[in-house]
Protein backbone atom coordinates (compact mmCIF):
# COMPACT_ATOMS: atom_id res chain seq x y z
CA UNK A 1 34.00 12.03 -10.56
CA UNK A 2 34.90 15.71 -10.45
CA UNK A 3 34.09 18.31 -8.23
CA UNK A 4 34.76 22.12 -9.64
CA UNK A 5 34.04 25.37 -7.72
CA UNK A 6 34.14 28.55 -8.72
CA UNK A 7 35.30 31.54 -6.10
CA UNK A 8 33.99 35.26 -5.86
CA UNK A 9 37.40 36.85 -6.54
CA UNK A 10 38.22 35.71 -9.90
CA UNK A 11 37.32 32.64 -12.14
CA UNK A 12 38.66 29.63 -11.34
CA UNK A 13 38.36 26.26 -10.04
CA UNK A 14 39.13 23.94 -6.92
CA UNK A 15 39.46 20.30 -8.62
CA UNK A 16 38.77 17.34 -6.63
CA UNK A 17 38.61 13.90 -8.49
CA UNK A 18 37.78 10.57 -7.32
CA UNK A 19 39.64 7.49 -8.90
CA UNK A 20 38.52 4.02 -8.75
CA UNK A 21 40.07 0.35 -9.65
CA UNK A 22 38.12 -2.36 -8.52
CA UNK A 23 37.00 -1.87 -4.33
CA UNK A 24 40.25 0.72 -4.05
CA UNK A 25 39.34 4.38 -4.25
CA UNK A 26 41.65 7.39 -4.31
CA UNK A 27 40.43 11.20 -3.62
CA UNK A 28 43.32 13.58 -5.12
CA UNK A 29 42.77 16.91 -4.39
CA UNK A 30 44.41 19.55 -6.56
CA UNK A 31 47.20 22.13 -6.07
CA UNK A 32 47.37 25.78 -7.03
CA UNK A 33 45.61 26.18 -10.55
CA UNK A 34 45.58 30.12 -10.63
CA UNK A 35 45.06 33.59 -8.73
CA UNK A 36 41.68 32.49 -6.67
CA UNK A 37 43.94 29.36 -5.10
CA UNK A 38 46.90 32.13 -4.42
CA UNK A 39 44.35 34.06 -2.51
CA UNK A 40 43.80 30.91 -0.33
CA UNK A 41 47.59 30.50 0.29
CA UNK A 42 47.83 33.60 1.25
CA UNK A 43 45.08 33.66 3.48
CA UNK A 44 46.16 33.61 6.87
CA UNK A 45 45.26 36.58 8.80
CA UNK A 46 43.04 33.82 11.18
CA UNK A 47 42.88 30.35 12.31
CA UNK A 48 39.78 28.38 12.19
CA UNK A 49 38.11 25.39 14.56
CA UNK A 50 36.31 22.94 13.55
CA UNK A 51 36.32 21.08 17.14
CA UNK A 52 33.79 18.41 16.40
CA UNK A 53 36.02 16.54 13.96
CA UNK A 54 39.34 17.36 15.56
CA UNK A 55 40.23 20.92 13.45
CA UNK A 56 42.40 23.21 15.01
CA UNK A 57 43.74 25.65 14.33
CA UNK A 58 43.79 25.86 11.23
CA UNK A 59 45.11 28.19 8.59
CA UNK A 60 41.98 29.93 7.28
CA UNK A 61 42.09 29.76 3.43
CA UNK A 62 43.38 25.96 3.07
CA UNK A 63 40.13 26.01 6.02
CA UNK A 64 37.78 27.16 3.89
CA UNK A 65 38.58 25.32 0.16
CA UNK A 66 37.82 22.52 2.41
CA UNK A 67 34.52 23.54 4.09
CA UNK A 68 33.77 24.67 -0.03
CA UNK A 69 34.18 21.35 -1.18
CA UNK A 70 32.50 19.45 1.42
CA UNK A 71 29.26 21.67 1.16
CA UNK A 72 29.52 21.37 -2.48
CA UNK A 73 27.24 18.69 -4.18
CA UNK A 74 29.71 16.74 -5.77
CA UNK A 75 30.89 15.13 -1.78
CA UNK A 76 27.20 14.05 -0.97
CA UNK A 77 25.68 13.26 -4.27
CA UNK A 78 28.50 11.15 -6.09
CA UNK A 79 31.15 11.02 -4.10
CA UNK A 80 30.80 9.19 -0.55
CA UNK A 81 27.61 6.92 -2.06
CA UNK A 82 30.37 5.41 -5.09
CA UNK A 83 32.96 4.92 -2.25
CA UNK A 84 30.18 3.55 0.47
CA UNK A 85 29.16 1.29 -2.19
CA UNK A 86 32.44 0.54 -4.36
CA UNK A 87 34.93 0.78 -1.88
CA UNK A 88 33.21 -0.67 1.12
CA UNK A 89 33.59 2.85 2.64
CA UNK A 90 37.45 2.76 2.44
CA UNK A 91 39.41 5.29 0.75
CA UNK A 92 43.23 6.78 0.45
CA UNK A 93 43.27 10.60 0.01
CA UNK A 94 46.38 12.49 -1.85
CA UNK A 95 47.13 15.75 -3.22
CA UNK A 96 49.70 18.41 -4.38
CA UNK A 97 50.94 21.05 -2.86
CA UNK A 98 47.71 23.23 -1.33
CA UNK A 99 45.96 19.97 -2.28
CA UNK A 100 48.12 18.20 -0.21
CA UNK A 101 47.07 19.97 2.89
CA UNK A 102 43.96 20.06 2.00
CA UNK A 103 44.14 15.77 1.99
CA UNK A 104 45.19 16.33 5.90
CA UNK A 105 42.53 18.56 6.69
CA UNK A 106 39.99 15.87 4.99
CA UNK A 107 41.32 12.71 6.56
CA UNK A 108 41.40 14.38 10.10
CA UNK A 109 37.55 15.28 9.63
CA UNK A 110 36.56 12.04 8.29
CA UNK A 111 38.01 10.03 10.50
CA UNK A 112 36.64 11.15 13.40
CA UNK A 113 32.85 11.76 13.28
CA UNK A 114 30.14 10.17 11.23
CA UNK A 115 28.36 13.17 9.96
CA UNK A 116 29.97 17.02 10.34
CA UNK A 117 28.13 20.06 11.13
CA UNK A 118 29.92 22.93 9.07
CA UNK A 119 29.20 26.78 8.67
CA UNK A 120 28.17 29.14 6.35
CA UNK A 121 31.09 29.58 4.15
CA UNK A 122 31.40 33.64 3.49
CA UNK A 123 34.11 35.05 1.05
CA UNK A 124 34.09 39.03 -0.05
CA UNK A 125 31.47 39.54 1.99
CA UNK A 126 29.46 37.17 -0.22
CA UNK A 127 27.63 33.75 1.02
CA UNK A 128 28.82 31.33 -0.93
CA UNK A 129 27.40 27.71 1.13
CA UNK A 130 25.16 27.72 3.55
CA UNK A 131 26.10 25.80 6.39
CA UNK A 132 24.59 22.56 7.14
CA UNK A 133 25.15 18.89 7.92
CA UNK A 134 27.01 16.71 5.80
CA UNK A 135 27.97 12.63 6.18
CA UNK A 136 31.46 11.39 6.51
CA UNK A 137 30.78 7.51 7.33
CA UNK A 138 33.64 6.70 5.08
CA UNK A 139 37.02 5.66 6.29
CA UNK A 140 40.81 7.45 5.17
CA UNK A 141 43.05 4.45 5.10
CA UNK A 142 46.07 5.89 3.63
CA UNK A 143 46.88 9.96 3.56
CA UNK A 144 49.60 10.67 0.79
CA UNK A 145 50.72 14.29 0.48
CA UNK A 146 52.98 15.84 -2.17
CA UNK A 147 54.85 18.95 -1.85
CA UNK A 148 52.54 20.70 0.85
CA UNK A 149 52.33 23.64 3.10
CA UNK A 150 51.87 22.83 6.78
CA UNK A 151 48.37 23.77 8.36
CA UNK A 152 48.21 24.25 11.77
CA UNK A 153 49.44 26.55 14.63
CA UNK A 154 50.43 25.37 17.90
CA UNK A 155 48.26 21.94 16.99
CA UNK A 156 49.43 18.73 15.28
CA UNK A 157 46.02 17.12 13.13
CA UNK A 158 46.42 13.52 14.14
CA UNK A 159 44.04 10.57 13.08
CA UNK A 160 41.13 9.61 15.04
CA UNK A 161 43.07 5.87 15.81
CA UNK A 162 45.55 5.16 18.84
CA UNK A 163 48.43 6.33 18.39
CA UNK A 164 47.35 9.27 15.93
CA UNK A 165 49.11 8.41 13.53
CA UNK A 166 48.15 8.52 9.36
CA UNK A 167 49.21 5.70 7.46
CA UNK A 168 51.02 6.73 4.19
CA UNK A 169 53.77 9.61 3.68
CA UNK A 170 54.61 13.37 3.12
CA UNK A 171 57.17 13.52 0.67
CA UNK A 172 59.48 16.96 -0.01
CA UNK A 173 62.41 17.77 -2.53
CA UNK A 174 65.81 18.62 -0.58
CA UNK A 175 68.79 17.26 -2.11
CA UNK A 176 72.13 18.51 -1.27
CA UNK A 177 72.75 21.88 -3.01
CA UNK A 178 68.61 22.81 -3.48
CA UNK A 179 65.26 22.39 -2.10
CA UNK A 180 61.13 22.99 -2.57
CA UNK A 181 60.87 26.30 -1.01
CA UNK A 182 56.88 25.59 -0.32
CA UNK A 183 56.71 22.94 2.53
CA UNK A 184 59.74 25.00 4.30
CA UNK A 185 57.79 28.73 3.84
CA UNK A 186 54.98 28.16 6.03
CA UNK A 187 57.16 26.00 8.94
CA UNK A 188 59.00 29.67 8.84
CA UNK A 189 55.25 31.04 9.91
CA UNK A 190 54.98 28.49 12.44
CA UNK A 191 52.58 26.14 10.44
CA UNK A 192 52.87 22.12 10.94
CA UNK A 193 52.35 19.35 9.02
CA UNK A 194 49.17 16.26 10.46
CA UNK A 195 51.29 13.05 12.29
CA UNK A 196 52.43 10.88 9.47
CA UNK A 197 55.53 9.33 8.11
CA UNK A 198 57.58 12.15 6.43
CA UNK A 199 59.90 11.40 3.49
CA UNK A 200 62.85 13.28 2.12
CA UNK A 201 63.61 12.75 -1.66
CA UNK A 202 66.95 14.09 -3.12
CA UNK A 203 68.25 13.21 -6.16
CA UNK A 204 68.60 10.11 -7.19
CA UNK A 205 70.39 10.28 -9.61
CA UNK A 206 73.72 11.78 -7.97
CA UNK A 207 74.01 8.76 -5.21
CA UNK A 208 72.21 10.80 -2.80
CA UNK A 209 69.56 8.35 -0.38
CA UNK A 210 66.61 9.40 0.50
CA UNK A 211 65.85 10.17 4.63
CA UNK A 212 62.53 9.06 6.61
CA UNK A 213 61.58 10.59 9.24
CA UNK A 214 58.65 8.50 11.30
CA UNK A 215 55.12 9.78 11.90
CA UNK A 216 55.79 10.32 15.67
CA UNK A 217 58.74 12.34 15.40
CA UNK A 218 59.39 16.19 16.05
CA UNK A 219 61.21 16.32 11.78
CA UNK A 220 57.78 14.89 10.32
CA UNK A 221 55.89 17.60 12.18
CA UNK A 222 58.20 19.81 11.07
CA UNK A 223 60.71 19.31 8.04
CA UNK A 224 62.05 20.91 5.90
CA UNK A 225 63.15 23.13 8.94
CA UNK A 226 65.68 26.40 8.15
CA UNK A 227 68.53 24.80 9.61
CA UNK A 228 68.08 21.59 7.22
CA UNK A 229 67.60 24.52 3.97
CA UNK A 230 70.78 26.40 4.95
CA UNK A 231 73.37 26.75 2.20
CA UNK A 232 70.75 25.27 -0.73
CA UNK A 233 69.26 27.10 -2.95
CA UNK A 234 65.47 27.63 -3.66
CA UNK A 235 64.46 26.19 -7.09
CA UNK A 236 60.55 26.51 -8.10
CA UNK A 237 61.35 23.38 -10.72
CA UNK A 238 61.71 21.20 -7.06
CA UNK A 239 58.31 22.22 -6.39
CA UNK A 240 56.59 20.83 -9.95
CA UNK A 241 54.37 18.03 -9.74
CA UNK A 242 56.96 15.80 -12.78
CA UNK A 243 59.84 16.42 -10.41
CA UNK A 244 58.53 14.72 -7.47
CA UNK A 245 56.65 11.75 -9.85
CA UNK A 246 60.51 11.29 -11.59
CA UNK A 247 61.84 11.35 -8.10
CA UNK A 248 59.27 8.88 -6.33
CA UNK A 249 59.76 6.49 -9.21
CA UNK A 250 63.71 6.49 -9.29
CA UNK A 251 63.29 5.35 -5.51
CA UNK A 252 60.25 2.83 -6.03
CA UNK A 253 60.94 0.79 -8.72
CA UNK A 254 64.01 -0.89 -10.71
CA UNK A 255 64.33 -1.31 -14.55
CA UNK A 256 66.50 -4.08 -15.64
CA UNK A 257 67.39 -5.17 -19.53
CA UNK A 258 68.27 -8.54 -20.39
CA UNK A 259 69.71 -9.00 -24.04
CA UNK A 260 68.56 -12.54 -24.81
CA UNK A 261 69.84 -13.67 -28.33
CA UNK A 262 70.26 -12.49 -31.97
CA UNK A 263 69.28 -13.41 -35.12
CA UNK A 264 69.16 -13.05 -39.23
CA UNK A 265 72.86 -10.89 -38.30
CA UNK A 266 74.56 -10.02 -41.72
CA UNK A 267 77.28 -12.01 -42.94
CA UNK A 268 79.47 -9.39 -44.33
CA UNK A 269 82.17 -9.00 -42.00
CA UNK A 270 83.23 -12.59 -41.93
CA UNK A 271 86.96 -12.23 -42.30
CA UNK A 272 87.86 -11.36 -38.87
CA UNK A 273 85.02 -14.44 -37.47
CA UNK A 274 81.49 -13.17 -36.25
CA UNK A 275 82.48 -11.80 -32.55
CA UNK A 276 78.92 -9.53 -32.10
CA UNK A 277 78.48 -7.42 -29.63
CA UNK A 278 75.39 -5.24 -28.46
CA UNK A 279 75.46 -1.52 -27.54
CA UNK A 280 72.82 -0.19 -25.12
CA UNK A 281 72.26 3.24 -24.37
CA UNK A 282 69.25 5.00 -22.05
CA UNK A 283 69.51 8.54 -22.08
CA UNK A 284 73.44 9.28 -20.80
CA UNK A 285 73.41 5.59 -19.56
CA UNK A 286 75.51 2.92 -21.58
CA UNK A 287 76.44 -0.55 -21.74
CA UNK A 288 78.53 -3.29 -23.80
CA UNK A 289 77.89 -7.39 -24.04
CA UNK A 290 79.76 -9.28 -26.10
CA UNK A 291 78.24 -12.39 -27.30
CA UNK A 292 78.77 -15.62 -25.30
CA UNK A 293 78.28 -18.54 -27.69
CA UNK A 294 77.74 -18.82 -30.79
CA UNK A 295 76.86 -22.16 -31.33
CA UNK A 296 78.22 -22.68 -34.82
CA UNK A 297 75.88 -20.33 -36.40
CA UNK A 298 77.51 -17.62 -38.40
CA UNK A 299 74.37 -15.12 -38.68
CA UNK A 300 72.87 -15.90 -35.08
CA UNK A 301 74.56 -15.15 -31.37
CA UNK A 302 73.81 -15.83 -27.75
CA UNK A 303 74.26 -13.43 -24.59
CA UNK A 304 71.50 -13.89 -21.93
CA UNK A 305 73.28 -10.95 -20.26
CA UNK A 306 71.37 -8.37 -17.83
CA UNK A 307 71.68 -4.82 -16.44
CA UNK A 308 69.72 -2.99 -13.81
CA UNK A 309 69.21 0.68 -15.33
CA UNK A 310 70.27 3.17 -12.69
CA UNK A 311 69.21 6.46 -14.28
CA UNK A 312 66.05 5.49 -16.41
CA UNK A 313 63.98 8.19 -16.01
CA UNK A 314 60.01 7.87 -17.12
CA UNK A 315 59.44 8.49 -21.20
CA UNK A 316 63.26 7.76 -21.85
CA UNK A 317 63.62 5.63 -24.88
CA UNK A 318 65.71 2.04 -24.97
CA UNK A 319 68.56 2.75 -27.79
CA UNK A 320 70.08 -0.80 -28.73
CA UNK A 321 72.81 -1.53 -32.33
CA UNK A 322 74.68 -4.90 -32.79
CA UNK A 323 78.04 -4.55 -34.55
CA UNK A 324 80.68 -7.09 -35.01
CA UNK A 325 83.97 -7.00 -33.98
CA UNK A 326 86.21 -8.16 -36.88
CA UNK A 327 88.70 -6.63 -38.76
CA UNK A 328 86.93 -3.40 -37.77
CA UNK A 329 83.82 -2.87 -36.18
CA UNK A 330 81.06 -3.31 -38.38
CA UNK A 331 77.37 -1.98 -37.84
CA UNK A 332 74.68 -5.26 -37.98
CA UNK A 333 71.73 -3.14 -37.38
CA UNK A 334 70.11 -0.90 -34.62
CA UNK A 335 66.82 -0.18 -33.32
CA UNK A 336 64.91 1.95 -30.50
CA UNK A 337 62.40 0.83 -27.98
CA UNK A 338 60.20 3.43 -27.29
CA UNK A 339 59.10 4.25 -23.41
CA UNK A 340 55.67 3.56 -24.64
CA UNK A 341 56.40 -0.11 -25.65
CA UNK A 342 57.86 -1.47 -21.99
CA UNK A 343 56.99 1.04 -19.03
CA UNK A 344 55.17 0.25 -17.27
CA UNK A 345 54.11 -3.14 -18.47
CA UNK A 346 57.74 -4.29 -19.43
CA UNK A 347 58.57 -6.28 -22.90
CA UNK A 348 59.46 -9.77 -23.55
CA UNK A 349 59.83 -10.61 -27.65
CA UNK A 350 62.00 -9.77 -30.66
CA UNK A 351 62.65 -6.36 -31.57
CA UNK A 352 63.15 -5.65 -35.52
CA UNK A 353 66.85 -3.65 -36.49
CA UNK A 354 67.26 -1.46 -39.45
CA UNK A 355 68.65 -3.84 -41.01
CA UNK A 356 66.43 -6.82 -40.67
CA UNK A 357 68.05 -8.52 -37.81
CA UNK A 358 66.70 -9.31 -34.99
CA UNK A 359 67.29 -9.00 -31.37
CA UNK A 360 65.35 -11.04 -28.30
CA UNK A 361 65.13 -8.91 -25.37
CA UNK A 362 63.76 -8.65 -22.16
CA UNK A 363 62.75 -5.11 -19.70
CA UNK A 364 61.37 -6.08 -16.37
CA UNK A 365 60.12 -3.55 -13.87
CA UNK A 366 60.03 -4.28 -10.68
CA UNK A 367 58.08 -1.75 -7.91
CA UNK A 368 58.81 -1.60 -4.29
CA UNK A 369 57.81 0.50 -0.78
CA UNK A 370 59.38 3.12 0.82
């Protein structure tokens, strides 16, 4: 399901989509898509209330892309019935950047009242909902927000449950030499960020680990403060939606290789013995097995050797050749794996070389939690 809106200043569109697998639903709100969302970020001049459902203070434009959404038809008509009747009235919200804030602003109000009363929504001196009464008898039960702004002045959003606090997790790019300049800008203008667990991701692939800060605590309210930024530069490429997937993944999941067994190897090179070995290489990422056993077959070897991959990144191709080390290396045959073909549903089989050899070989991937 897709909501679009169009705003007075310019054409464009606020995207909200609703995903569904089985009874789980997700709601993933959108980030900045062009000059009528810029006008929102920039908004600020006020702070709106929306007591009733626990809004306060609240930067206006991220304020009103939410009361535009909610008094669009696409929330009452499709939305909340498929979730109240897929779901079982259960949902986890997400979003990037401005549509990460917007998820906070959305699980607060949900959470706490069965039905909403909102305003007339005004922009330009144009009516462009009138107010009324919408339902929100579903349930947020995990809020998951990507790059975003903070919201509030002088107000933390909290959930509606004891405690306050949001299952799920803000994440943020900050390694140690650069950072996402947008959830740092508006903690410089005093904006925070709703009570839930806040996660740091550098980069993984330098040794750096990544830092949690919990739900409760003044850093998730707050981070990436100016003290934490000093000395690192802004880069706009942090801020892109790819970096943070290739980041989340590199600390969620683990991509191992096994090299199984050979087969149908050439017999060419037989003066120096068949000694084959197997050359693996994943973007700058390489590795060496030498067979174990033989087994008295002079075109067929054995390693059952395995490597954990430690800088796969996503759409990076599995580059394998078998040579064998006689009088002089000799070249038995290569072949390439394509992302496609193992991520993320791994591979188990024999893969074809150039040569008509064959290779068994196994990828596993394995996901994990924060």
């Amino acid at each position: 399901y897709i909501n679009t809106t169009s705003k007075s200043i310019a054409p464009g569109m606020d995207v909200v989509a609703l995903f569904r697998r089985g009874n789980e639903c997700v709601l993933s709100f959108a980030g900045t898509t062009g000059l009528a969302d810029w006008t929102t970020n920039l908004n600020i001049k006020s702070l709106q209330n929306l007591e009733e459902c626990g809004l306060r203070n609240v930067h206006e434009g991220f304020f009103e892309d939410f009361v535009q959404f909610m008094l669009g038809d696409a929330w009452s008509d499709e939305m909340e019935p498929e979730i109240l009747s897929k779901c079982g009235g259960r949902l986890s919200v997400t979003g990037h950047s401005q549509g990460g804030t917007l998820a906070e602003i959305f699980a607060t109000c949900i959470n706490r009242v069965d039905n909403v009363t909102l305003p007339d929504l005004w922009r330009w001196g144009q009516l462009v909902h009138s107010g009324r009464m919408v339902s929100t008898r579903v349930t947020v039960t995990g809020l998951y927000g990507v790059a975003s702004p903070g919201c509030t002045v002088d107000y933390q959003l909290e959930n509606a449950l004891p405690g306050g606090i949001f299952p799920g997790v803000r994440f943020f790019n900050m390694d140690s030499e650069s950072f996402d300049p947008v959830p740092w800008i508006t903690v410089v203008l005093n904006f925070q960020h709703a009570k839930y667990q806040t996660i740091q991701l550098p980069n993984p692939f330098k040794g750096q680990d990544l830092v949690k800060h919990e739900g409760w605590t003044y850093d998730a309210r707050w981070q990436p403060l100016t003290s934490a930024v000093f000395g690192k530069s802004i880069s706009l490429d942090h801020h892109l939606g790819p970096e943070y997937l290739r980041r989340i993944l590199a600390f969620t999941r683990e991509v191992s290789v096994t090299i199984v067994a050979g087969q149908n190897f050439s017999q060419e090179c037989l003066l120096g013995g068949m000694n084959p070995y197997i050359e693996v290489q994943v973007g700058e990422e390489e590795h060496y097995f030498t067979a174990k056993v033989n087994a008295g077959l002079l075109d067929a070897a054995y390693w059952n050797e395995s490597f954990v991959l430690t800088t796969y990144e996503p759409g990076t191709s599995i580059q394998l050749s078998a040579w064998n080390d006689c009088t002089k290396d000799f070249k038995m045959g290569s072949a390439v794996l394509p992302s496609a073909e193992f991520d993320p549903q791994g591979f188990a089989g024999w893969l074809s070389l150039d040569t008509g050899a064959e290779l068994e070989i196994l990828v596993q991937i394995e996901h994990s939690q924060f």
